[in-house]
Protein backbone atom coordinates (compact mmCIF):
# COMPACT_ATOMS: atom_id res chain seq x y z
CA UNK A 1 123.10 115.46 141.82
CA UNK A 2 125.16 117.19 139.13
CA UNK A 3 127.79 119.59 141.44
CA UNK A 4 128.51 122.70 139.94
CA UNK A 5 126.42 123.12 136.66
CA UNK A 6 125.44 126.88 135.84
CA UNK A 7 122.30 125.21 134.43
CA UNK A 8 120.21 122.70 136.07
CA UNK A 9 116.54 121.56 135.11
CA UNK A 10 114.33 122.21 138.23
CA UNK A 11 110.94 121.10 137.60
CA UNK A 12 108.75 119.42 134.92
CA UNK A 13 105.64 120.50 133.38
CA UNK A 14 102.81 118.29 131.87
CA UNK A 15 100.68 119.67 129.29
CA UNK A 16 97.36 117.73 127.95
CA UNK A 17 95.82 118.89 124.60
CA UNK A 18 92.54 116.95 123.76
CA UNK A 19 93.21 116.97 120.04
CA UNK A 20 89.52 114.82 119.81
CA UNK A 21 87.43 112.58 121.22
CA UNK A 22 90.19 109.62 121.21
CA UNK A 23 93.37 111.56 120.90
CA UNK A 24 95.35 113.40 123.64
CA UNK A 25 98.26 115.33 122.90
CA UNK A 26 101.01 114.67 126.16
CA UNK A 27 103.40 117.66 126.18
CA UNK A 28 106.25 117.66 128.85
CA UNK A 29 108.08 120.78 129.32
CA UNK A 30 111.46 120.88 131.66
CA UNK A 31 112.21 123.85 133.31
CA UNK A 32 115.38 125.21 134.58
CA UNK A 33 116.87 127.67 137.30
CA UNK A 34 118.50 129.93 134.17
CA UNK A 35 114.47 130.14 132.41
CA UNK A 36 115.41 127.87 129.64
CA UNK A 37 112.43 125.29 128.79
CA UNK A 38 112.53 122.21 127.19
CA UNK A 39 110.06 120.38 125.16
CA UNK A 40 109.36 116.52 125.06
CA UNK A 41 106.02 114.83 123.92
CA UNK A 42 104.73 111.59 125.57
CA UNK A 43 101.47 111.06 123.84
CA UNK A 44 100.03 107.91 124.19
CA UNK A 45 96.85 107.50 123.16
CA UNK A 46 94.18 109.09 124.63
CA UNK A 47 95.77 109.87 128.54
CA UNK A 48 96.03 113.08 130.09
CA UNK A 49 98.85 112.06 132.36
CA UNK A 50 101.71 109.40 132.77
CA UNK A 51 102.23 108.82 136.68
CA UNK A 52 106.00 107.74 135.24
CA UNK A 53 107.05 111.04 134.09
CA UNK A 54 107.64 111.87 137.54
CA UNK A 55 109.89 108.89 138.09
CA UNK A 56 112.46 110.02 135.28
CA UNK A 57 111.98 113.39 136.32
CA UNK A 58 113.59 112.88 139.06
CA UNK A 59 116.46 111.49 137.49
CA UNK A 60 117.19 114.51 135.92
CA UNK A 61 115.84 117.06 138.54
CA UNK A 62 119.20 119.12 140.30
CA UNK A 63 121.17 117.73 137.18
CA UNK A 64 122.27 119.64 134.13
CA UNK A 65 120.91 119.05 130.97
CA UNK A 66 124.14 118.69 129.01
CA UNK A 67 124.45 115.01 131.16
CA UNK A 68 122.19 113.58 128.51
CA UNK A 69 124.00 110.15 128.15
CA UNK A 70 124.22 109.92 132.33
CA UNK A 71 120.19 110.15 132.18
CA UNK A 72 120.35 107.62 129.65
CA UNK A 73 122.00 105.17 131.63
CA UNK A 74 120.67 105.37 134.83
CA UNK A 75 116.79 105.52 133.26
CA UNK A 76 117.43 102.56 130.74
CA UNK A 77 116.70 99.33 132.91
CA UNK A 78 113.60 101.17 134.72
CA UNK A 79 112.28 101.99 130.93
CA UNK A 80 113.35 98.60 129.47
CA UNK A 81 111.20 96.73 131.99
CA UNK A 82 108.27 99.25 132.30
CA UNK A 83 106.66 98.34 129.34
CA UNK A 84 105.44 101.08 126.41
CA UNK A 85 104.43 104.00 129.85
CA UNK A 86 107.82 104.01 131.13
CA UNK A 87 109.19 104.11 127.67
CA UNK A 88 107.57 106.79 126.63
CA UNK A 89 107.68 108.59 130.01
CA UNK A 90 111.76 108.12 129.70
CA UNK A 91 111.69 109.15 125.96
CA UNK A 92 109.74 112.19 126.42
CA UNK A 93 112.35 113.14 129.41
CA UNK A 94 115.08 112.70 126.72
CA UNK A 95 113.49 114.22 124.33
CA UNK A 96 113.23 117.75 126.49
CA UNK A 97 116.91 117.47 127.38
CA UNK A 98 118.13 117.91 123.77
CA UNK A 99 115.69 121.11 123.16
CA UNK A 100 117.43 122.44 126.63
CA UNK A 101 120.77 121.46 124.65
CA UNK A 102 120.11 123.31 121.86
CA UNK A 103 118.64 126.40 123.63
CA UNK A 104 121.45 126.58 125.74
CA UNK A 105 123.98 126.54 122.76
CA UNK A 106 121.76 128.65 120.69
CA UNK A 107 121.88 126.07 117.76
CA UNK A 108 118.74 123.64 116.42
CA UNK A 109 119.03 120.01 117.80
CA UNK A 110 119.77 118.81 114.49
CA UNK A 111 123.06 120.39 114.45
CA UNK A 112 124.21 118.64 117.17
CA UNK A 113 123.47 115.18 115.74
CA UNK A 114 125.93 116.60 112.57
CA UNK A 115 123.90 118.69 110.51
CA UNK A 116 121.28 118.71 107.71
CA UNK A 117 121.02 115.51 106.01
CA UNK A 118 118.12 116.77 103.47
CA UNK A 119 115.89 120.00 103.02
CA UNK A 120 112.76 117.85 102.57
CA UNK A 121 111.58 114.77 103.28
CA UNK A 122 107.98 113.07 102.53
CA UNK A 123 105.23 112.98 104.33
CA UNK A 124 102.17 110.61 104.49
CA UNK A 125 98.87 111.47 105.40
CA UNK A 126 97.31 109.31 107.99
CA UNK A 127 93.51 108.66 107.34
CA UNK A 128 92.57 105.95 110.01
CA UNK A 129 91.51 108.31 112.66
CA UNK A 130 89.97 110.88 110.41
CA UNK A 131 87.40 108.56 108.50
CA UNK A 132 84.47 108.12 110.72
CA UNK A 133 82.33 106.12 107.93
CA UNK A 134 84.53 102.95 107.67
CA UNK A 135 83.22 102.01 104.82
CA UNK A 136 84.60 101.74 101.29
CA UNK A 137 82.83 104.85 100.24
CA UNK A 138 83.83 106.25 103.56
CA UNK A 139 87.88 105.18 103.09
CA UNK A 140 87.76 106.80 99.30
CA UNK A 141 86.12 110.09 100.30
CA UNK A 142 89.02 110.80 103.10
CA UNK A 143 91.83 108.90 100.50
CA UNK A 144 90.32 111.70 97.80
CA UNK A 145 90.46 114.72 100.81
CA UNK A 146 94.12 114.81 101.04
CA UNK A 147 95.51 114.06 97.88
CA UNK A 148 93.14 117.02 96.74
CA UNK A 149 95.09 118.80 99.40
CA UNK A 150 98.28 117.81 98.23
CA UNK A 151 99.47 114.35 99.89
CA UNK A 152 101.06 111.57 97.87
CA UNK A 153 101.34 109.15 100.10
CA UNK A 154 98.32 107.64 102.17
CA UNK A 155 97.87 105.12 104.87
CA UNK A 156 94.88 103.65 106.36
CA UNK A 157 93.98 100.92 108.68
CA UNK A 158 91.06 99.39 107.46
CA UNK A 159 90.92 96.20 109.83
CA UNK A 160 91.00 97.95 113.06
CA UNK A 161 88.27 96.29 115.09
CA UNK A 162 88.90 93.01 113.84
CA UNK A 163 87.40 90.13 115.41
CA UNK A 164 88.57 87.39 117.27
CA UNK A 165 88.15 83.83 115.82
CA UNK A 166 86.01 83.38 118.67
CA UNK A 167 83.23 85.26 116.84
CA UNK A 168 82.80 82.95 114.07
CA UNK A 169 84.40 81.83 110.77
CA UNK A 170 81.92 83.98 109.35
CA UNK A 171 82.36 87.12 110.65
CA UNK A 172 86.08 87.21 110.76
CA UNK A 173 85.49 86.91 106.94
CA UNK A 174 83.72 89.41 106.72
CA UNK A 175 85.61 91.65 108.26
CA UNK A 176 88.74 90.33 106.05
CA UNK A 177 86.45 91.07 102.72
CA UNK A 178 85.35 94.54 104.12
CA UNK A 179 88.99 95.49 105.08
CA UNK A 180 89.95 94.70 101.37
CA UNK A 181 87.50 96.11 99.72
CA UNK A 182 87.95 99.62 101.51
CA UNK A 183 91.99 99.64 100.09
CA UNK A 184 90.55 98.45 96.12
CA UNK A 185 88.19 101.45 97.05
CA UNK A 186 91.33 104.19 98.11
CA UNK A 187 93.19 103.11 95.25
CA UNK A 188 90.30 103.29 92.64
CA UNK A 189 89.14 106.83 94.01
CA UNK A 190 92.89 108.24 94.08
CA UNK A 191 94.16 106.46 90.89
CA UNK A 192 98.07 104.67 90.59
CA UNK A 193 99.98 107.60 90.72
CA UNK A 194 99.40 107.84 94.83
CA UNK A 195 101.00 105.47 97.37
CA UNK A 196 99.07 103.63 99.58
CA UNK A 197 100.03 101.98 102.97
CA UNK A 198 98.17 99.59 105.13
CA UNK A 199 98.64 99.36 108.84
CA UNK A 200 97.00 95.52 109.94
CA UNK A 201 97.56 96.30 113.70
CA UNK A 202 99.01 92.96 114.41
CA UNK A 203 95.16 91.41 113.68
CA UNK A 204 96.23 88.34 111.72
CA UNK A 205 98.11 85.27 111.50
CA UNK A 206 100.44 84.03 109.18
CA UNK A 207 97.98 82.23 106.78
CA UNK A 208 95.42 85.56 107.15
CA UNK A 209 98.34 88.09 107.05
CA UNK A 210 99.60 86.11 103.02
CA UNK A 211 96.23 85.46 101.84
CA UNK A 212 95.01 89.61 102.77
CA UNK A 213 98.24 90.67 101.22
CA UNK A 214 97.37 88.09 97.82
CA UNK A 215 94.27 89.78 97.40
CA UNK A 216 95.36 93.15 97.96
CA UNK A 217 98.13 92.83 94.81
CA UNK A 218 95.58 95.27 92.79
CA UNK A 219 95.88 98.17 95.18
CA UNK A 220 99.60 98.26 94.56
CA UNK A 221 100.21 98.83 97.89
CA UNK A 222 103.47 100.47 98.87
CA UNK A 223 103.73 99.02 102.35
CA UNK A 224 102.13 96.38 104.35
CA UNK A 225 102.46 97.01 107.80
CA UNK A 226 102.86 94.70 111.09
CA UNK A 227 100.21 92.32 109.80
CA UNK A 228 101.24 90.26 112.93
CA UNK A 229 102.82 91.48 116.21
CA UNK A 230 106.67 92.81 115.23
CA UNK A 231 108.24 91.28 118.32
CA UNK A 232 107.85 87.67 116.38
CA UNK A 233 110.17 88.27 113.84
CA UNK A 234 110.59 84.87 112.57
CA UNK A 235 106.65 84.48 111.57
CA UNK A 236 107.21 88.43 110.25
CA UNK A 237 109.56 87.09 107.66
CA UNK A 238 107.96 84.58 106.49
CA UNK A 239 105.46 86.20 105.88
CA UNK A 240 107.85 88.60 103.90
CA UNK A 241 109.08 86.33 102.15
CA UNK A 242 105.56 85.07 100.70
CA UNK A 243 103.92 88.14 99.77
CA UNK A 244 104.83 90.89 96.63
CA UNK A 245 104.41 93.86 99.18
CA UNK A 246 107.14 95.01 100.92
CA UNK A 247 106.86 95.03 104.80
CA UNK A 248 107.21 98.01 107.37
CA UNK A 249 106.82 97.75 111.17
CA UNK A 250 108.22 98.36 115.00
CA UNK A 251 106.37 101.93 115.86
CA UNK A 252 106.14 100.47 119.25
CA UNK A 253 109.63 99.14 120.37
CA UNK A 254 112.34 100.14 122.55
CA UNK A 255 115.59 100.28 122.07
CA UNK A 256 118.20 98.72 119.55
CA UNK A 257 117.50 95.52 121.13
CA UNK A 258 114.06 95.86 120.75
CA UNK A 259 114.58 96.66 116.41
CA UNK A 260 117.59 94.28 115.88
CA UNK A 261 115.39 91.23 115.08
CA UNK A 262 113.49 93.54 112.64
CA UNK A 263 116.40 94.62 110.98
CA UNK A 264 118.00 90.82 110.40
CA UNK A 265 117.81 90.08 106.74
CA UNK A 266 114.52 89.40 105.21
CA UNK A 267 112.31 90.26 108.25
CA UNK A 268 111.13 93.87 107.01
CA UNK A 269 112.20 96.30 104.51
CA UNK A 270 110.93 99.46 106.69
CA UNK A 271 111.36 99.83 109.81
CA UNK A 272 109.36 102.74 112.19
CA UNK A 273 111.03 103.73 115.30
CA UNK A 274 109.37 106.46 117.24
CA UNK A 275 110.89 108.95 119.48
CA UNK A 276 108.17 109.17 121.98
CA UNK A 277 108.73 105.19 122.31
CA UNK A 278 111.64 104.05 121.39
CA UNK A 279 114.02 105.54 123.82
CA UNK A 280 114.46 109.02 122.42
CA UNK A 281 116.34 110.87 120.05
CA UNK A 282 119.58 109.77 120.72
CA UNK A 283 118.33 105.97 120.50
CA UNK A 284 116.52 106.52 117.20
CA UNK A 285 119.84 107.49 115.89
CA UNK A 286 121.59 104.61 116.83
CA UNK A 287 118.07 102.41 115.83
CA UNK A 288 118.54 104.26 112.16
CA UNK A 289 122.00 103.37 112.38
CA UNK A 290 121.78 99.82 112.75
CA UNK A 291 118.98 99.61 110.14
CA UNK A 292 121.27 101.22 107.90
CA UNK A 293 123.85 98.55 108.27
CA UNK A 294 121.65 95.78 107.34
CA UNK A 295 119.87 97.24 104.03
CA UNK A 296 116.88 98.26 106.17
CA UNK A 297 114.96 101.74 105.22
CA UNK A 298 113.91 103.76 108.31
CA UNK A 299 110.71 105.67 108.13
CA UNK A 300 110.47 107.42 111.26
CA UNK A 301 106.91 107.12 113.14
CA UNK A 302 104.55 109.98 114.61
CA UNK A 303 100.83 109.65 114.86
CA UNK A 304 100.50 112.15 117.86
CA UNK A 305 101.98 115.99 117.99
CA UNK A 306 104.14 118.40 116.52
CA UNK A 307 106.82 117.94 119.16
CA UNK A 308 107.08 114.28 118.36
């Protein structure tokens, strides 16, 4: 326990929001014996609790907030080797600590990481979970929704539910054509002057993952994202290497270790670290940072709440 601290965080506070039928919102809020709260978000798909919360909590309960880095180290091996629940449970802890930071200094969080970098930055509008018909027609009536609204940048994921080869040749084809055809559909419905992104959700192989991308050169895709699990970085460049898209992936590792074979030439040209995964704030600094030495773009990840 931190002696002495004025301020020390005294109990944690989970918060569920059922955004819809397959999304909960996972708020954590850290409280403190001065009334200061902090806010963290642990989202992960669609639970309404993370029995690891608790676990970091303690690691920070007694302590003050300003021992950010000390929480860090004594809470990276347990996240490292607790898979994506403890990372996220650990990020979300971090994640409060800064907003405790910054209420306690009376300055936004961004000021402590050194300032405003840019008054704007683009968003994307994300129209997997929002397009209920999954059909062509369905994918370009939800593409045309929100660039009537105002979005310039799209991203769907067209193959989710992909089948195993186990269900036959032909049906894994099918679901290849149908995938395809719903991204010639988005592009045709919003016309060329709107970016498009793909997220494959790891379903193919190498010789799937360049052959989709081949076929897909008419949609002038802006990204093609983690046709094949991230963590195998050499097939993940290869594929790069063989395909006119450029690559993005990684919403769903830890640490620097976890990115640095994404951000080794060639591999990707985008990576996505996310702060309710990745280790936290602090992390996805030094995740961007790395990524910046090696050429790499970062395009930082949220498909869950406004916290993240």
């Amino acid at each position: 326990m931190h002696e002495g601290s004025a301020l020390v965080v005294t109990d944690l506070e989970v918060l569920p929001v059922r955004v819809s039928q397959r999304t909960v919102w996972l708020m954590v809020r850290l409280h403190t014996n001065k009334g200061l709260t902090g806010l963290g978000e642990a989202s992960l798909g669609s639970a309404t609790q993370l029995d690891e919360l608790d676990t970091f909590f303690r690691l920070v309960e007694g302590y003050s907030p300003f021992d950010i880095q000390q929480f860090r180290m004594r809470a990276w091996a347990k996240a490292a080797d607790g898979g994506i629940r403890a990372q996220t449970a650990m990020s979300a802890i971090e994640q409060a600590l800064w907003d405790l930071l910054g209420k306690a200094l009376a300055v936004p969080v961004h000021v402590l990481m050194g300032g405003t970098l840019r008054a704007e930055v683009a968003l994307y509008a994300n129209i997997n979970r929002m397009t209920l018909d999954r059909s062509p027609d369905g994918f370009a009536r939800s593409a045309r929704r929100v660039t009537d609204a105002g979005f310039a940048i799209i991203k769907a994921a067209p193959f989710d539910g992909f089948p195993t080869r186990s269900e036959g040749v032909a049906t894994v084809q099918r679901a290849t054509d149908r995938g395809i055809d719903c991204l010639l559909a988005m592009r045709e419905a919003v016309g060329d002057e709107v970016a498009i992104r793909v997220d494959c959700h790891s379903h193919f192989d190498f010789a799937r993952a360049v052959d989709v991308a081949r076929r897909l050169k008419p949609a002038a895709l802006d990204w093609y994202e983690e046709p094949i699990a991230p963590t195998d970085a050499v097939t993940t460049a290869r594929i790069n290497a063989s395909i006119p898209q450029r690559m993005a992936g990684g919403e769903l590792l830890f640490g620097v270790a976890g990115f640095a074979p994404l951000c080794r030439p060639g591999v990707v040209d985008v990576i996505m670290p996310d702060v309710m995964h990745c280790g936290g704030l602090l992390e996805g600094r030094h995740i961007a940072a790395l990524a910046a030495s090696e050429g790499v773009s970062v395009s930082p990840h949220n498909a869950c709440g406004p916290v993240a």
